[in-house]
N, C-alpha and C. Protein backbone atom coordinates (compact mmCIF):
# COMPACT_ATOMS: atom_id res chain seq x y z
N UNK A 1 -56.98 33.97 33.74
CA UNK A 1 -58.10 33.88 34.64
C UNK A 1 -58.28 35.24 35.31
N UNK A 2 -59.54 35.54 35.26
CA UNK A 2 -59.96 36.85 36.32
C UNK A 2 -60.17 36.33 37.31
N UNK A 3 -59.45 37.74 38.23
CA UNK A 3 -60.13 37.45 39.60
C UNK A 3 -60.26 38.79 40.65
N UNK A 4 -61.57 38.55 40.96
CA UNK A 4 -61.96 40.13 41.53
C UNK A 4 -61.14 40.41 43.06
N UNK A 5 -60.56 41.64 42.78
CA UNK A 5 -59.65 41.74 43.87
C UNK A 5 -60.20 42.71 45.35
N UNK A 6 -61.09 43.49 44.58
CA UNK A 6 -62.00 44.42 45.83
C UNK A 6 -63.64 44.05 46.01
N UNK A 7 -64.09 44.40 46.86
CA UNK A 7 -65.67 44.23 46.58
C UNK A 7 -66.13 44.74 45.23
N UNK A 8 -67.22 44.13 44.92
CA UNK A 8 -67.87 45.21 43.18
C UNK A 8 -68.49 46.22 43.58
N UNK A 9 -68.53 47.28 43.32
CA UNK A 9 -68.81 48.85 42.98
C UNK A 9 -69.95 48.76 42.24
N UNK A 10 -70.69 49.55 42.99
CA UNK A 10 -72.06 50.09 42.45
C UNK A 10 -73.40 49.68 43.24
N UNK A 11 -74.59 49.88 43.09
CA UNK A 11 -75.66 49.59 43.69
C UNK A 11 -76.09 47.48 43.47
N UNK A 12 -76.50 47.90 44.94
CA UNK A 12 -76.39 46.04 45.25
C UNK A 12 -78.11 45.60 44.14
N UNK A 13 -78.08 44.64 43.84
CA UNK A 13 -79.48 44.21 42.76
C UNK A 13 -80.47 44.31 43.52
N UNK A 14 -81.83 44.96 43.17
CA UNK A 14 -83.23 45.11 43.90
C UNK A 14 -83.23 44.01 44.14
N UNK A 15 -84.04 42.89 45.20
CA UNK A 15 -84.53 42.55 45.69
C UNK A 15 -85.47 41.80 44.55
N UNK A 16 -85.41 40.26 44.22
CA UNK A 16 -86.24 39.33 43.18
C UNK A 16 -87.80 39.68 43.86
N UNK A 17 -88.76 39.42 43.02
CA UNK A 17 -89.73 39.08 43.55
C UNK A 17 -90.49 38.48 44.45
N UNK A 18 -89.43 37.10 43.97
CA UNK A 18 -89.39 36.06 45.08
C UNK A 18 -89.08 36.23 46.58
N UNK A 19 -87.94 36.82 46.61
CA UNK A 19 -86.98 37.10 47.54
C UNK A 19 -88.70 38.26 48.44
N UNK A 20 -88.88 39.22 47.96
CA UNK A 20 -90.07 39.65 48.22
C UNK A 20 -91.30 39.23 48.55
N UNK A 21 -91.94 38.37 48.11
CA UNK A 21 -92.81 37.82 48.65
C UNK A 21 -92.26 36.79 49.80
N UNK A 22 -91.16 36.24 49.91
CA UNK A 22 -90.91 35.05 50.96
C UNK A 22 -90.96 36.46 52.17
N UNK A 23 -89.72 37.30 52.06
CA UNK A 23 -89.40 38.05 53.32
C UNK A 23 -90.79 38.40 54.25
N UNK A 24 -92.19 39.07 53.24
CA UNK A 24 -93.23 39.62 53.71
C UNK A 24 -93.92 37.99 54.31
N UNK A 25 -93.62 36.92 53.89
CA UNK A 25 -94.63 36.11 54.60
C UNK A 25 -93.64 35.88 55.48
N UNK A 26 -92.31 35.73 55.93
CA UNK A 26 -91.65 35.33 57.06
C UNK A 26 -91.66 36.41 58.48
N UNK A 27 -92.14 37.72 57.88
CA UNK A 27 -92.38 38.50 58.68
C UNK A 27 -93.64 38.31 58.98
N UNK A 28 -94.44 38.25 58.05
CA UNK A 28 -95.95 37.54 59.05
C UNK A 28 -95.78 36.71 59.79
N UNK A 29 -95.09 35.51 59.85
CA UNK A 29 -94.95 34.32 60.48
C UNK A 29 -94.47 35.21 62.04
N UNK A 30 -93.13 35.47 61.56
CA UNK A 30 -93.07 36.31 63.17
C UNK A 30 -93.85 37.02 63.91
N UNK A 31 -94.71 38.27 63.37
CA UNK A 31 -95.81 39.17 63.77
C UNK A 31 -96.93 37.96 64.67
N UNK A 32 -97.25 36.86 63.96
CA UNK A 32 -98.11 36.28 64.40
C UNK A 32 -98.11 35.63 65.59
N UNK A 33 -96.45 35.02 65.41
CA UNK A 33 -96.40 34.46 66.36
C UNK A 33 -95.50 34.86 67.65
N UNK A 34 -95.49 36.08 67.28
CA UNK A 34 -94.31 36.61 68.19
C UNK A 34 -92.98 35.85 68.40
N UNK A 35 -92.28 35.73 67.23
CA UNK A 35 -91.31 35.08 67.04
C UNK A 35 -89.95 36.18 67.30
N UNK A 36 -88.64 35.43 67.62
CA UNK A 36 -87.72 36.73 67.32
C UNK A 36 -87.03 36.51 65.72
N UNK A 37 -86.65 35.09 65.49
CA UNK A 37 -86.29 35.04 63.73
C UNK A 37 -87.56 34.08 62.92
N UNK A 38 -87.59 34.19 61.81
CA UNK A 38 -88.49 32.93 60.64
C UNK A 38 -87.32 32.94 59.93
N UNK A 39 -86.89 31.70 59.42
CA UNK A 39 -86.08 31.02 58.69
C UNK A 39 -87.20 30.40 57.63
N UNK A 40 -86.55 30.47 56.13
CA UNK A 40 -86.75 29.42 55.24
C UNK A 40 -85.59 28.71 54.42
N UNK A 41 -85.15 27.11 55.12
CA UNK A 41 -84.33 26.78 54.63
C UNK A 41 -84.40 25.62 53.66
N UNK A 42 -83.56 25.59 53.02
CA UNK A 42 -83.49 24.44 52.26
C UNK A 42 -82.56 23.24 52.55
N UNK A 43 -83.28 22.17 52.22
CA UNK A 43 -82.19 21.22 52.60
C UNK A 43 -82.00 20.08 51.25
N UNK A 44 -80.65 19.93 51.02
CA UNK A 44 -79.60 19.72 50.22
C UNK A 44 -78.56 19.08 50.40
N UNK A 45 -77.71 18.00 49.97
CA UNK A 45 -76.57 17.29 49.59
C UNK A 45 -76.35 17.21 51.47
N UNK A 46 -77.39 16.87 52.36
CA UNK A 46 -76.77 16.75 54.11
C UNK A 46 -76.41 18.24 54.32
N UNK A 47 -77.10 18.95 53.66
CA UNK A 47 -76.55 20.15 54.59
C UNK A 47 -78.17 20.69 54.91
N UNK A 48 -77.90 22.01 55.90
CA UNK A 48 -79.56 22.95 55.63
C UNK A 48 -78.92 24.20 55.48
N UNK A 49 -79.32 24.85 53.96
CA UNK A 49 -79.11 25.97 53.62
C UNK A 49 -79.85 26.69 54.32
N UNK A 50 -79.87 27.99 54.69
CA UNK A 50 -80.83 29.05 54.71
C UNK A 50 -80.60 29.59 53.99
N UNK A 51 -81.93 30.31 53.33
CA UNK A 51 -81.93 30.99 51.81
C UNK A 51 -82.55 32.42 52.20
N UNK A 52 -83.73 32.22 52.85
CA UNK A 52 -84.21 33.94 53.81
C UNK A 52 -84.34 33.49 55.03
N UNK A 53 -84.25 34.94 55.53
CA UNK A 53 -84.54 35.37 57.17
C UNK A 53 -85.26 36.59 57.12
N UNK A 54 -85.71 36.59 58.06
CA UNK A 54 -86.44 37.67 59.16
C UNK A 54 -86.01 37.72 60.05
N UNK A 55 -85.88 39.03 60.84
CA UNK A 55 -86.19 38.95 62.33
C UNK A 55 -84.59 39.03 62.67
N UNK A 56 -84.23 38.38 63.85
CA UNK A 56 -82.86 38.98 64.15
C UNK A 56 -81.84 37.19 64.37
N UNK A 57 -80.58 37.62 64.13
CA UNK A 57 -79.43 36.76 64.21
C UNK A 57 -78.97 36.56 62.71
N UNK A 58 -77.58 35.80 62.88
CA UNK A 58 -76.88 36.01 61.75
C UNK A 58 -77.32 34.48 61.36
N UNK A 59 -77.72 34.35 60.57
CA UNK A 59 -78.55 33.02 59.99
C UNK A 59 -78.78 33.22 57.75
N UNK A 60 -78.99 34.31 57.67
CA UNK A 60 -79.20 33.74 56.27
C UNK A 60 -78.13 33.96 55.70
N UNK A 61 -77.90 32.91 54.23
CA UNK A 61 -76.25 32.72 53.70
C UNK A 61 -75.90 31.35 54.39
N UNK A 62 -76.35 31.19 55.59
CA UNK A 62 -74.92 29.98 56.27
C UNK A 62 -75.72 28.24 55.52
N UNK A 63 -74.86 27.72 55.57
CA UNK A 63 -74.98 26.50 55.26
C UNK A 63 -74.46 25.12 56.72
N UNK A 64 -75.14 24.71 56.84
CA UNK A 64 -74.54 23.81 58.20
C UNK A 64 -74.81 22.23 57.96
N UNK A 65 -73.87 21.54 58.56
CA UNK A 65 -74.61 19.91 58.24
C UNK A 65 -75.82 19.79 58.64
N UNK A 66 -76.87 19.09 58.29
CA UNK A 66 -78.03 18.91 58.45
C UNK A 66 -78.05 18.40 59.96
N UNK A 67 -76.82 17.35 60.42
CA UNK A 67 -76.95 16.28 61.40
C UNK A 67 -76.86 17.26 62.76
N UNK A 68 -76.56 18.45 62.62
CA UNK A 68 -75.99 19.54 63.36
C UNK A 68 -77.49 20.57 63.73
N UNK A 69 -78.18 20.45 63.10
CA UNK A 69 -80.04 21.08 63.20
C UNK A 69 -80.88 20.48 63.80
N UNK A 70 -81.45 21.78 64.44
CA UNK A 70 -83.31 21.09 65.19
C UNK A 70 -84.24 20.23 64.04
N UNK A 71 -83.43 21.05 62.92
CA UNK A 71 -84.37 20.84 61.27
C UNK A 71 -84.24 19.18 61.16
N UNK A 72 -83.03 18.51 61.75
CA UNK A 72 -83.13 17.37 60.95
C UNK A 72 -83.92 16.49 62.46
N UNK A 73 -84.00 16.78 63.63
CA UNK A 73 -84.47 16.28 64.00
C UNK A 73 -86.07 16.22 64.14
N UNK A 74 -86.47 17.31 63.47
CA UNK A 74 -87.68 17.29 62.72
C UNK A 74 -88.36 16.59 61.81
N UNK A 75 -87.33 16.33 60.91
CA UNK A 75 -87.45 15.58 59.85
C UNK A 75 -86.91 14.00 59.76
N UNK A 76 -86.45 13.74 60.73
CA UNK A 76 -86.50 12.49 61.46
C UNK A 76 -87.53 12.07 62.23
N UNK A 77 -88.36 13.05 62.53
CA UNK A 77 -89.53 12.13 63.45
C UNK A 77 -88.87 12.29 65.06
N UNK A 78 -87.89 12.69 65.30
CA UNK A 78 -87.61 12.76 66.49
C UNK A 78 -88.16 13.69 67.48
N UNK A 79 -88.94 14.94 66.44
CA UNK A 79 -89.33 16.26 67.81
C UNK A 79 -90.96 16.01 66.91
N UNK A 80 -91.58 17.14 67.67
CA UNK A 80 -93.22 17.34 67.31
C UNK A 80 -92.51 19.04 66.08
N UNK A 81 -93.38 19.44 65.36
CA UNK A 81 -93.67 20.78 64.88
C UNK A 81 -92.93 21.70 66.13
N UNK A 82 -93.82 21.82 67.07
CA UNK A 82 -93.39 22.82 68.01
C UNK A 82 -93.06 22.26 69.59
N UNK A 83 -91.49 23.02 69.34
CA UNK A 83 -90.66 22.58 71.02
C UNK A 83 -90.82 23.90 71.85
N UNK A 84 -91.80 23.41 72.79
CA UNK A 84 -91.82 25.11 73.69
C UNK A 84 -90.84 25.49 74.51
N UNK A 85 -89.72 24.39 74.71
CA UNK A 85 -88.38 24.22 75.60
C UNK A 85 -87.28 23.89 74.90
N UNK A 86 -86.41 24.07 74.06
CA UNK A 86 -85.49 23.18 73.18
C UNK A 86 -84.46 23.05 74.14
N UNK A 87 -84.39 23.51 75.39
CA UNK A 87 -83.30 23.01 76.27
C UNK A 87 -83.82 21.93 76.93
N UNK A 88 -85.28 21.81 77.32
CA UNK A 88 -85.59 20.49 77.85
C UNK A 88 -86.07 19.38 77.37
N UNK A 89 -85.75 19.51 75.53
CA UNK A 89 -86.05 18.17 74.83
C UNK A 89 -84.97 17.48 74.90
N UNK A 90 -85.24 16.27 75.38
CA UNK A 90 -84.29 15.35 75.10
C UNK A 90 -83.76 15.03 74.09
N UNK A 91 -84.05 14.80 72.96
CA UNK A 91 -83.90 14.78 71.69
C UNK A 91 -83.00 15.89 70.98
N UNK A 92 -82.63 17.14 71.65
CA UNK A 92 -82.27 17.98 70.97
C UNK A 92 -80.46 18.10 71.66
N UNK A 93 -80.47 17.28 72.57
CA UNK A 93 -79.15 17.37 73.75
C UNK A 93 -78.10 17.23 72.23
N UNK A 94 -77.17 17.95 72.55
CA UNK A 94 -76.00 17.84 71.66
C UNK A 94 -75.97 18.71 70.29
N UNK A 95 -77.49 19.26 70.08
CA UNK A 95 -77.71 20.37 69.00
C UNK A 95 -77.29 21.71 69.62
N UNK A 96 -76.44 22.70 68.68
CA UNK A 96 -76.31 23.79 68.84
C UNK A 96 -76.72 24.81 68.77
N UNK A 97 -77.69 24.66 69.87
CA UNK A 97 -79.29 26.10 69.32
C UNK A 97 -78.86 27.24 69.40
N UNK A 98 -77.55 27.53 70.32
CA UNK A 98 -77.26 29.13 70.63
C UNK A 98 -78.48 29.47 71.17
N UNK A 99 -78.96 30.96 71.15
CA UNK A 99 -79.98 31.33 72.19
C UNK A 99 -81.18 31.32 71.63
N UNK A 100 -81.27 30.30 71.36
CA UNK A 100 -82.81 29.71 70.85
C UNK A 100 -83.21 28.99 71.71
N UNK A 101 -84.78 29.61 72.14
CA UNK A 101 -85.64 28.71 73.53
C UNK A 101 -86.25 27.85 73.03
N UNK A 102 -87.34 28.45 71.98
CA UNK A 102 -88.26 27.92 70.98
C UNK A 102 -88.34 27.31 70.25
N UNK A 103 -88.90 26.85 69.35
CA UNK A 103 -88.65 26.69 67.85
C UNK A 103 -90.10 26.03 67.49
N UNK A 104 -90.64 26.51 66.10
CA UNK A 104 -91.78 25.69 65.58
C UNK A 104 -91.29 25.04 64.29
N UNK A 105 -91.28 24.34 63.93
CA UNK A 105 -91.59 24.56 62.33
C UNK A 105 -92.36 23.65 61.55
N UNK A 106 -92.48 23.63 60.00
CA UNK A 106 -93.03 22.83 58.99
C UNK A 106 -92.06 22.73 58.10
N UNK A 107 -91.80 21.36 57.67
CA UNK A 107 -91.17 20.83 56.59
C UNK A 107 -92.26 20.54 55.19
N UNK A 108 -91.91 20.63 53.82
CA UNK A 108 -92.45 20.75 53.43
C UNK A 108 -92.06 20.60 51.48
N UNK A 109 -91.97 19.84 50.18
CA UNK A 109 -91.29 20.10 49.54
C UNK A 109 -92.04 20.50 48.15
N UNK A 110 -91.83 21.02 47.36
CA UNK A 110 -91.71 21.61 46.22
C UNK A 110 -92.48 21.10 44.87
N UNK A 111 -92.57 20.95 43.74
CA UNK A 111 -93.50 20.74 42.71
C UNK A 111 -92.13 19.92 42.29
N UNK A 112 -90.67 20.55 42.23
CA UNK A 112 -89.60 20.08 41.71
C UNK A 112 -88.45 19.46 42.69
N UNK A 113 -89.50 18.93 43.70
CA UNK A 113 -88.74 17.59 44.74
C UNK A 113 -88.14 18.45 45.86
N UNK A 114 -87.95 20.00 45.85
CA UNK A 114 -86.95 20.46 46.66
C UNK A 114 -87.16 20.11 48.26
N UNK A 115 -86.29 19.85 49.28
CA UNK A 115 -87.25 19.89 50.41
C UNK A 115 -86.65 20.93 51.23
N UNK A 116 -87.81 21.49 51.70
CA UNK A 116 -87.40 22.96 52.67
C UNK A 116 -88.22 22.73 53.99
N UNK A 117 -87.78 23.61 55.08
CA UNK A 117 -88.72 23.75 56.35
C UNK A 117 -88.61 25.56 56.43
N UNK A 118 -90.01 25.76 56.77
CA UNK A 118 -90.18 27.51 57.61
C UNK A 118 -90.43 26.92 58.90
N UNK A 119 -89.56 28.19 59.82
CA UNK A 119 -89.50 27.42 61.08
C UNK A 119 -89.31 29.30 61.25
N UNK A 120 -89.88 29.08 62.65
CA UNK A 120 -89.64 30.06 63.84
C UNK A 120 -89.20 29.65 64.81
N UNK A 121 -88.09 31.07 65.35
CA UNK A 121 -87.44 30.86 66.52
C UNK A 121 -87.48 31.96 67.74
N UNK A 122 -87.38 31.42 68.74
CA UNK A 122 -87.74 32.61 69.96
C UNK A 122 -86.68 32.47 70.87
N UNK A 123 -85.82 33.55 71.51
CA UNK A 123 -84.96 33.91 72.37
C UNK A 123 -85.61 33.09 74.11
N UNK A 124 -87.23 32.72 74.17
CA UNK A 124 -87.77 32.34 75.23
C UNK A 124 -88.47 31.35 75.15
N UNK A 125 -88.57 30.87 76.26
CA UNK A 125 -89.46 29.30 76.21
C UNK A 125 -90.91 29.93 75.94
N UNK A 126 -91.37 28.94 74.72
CA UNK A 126 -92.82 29.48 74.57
C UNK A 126 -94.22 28.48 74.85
N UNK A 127 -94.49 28.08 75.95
CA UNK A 127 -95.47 27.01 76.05
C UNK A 127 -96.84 27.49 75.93
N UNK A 128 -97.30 28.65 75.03
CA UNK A 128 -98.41 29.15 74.65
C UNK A 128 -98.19 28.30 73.04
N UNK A 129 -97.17 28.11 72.44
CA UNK A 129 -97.33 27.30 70.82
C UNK A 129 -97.99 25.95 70.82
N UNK A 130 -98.62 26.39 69.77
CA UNK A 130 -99.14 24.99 69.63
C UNK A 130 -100.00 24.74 68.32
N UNK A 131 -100.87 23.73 67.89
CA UNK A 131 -101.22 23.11 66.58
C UNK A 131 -101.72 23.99 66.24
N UNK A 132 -102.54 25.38 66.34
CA UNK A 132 -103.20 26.35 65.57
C UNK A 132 -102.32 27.00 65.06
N UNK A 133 -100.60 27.28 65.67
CA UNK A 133 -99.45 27.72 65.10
C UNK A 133 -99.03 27.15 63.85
N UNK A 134 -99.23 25.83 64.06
CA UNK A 134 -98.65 25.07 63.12
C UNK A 134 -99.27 24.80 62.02
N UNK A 135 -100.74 25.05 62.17
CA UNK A 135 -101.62 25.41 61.30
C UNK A 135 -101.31 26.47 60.07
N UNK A 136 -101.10 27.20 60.85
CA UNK A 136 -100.87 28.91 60.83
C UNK A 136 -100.23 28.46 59.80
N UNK A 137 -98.47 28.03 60.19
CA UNK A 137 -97.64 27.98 58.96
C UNK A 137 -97.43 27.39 57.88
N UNK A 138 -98.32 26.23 58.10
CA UNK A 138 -98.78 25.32 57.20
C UNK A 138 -99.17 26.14 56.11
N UNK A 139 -100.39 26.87 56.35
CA UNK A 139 -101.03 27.89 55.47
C UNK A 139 -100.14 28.83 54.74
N UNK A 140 -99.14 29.37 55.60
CA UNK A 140 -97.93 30.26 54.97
C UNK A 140 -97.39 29.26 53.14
N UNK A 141 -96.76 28.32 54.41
CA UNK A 141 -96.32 27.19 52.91
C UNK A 141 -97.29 27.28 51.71
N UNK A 142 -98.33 26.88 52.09
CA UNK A 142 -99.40 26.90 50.81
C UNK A 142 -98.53 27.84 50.21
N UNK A 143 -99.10 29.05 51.06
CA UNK A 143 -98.97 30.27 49.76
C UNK A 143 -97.05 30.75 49.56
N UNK A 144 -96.79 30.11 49.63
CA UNK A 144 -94.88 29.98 49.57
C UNK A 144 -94.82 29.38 48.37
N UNK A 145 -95.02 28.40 48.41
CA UNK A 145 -94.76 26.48 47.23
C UNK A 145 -94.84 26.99 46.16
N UNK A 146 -95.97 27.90 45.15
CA UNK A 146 -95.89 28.18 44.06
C UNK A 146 -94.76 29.12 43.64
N UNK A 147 -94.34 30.31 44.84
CA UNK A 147 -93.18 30.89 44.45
C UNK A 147 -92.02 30.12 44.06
N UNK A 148 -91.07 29.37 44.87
CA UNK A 148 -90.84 28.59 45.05
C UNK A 148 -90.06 27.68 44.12
C-alpha cells in the first residue's frame, strides 16, 4: 500500500469551471447584499457540506451534522429565508452561529435530486433584509442549478 508521507509538490489544479462560476456568483450575492460570507452548501447523509465560500471565515471543506445548522432549521420550516437577529430567534437557541448576526438563505435542489442552500452571512444584525433579497438569490440559484 502507498501512502503519501509529505504534502504533494507542485502547482495546486486551476480552479474547475464550475468552481468559477459558483465563486463569481457568491461574490455577487455578497456585493449585493453586503454580506460578510455566501456559502453554497450541500446537504447529504445528515450532514451540511460546504463545497464554496466567499467572503471571510473558515467555512469551506467543513462538514457538520445538519441537526447542528441554521440550514436545517430552514429546511424544517422552523425560520423564514431571512433572520435579521439569529441571536433573537427563538428557534435558533442552541445553534452554534459563532459570530454570525444575520443570515439569509435559499434552499433549493438539483436536476439529479441533490439538495443544497446559498445562504449569506453577516457579522451584524441586519433588519434592512428582506423578500427582494430573497428574491435576489433565488435568481442567483436559477443561474447556479445548471452548473451544478
Amino acid at each position: 500500500m502507498l501512502r503519501r508521507t509529505s504534502p504533494p509538490v507542485g502547482p495546486r489544479p486551476a480552479e474547475s469551471r464550475t468552481d468559477e462560476q459558483v465563486h463569481a456568483k457568491l461574490q455577487m450575492a455578497m456585493d449585493e447584499l453586503g454580506a460578510d460570507t455566501a456559502l453554497l452548501t450541500e446537504v447529504r447523509g445528515g450532514r451540511e457540506h460546504i463545497r464554496w465560500q466567499a467572503g471571510v471565515g473558515p467555512y469551506q471543506g467543513r462538514a457538520v451534522p445538519l441537526s447542528d445548522t441554521i440550514c436545517d432549521r430552514l429546511l424544517n420550516g422552523q425560520i423564514d429565508s431571512v433572520v435579521p437577529d439569529v441571536q433573537a430567534e427563538p428557534s435558533l437557541r442552541g445553534v452554534q452561529a459563532g459570530e454570525v448576526r444575520a443570515y439569509i438563505g435559499v434552499p433549493f435542489t438539483t436536476a439529479d435530486a441533490r439538495a443544497y442552500v446559498l445562504c449569506c452571512l453577516a457579522h451584524e444584525v441586519r433588519p434592512d433584509l428582506g423578500e427582494a433579497d430573497v428574491r435576489f438569490l433565488q435568481g442567483l440559484v436559477e443561474s447556479l442549478r445548471p452548473v451544478l
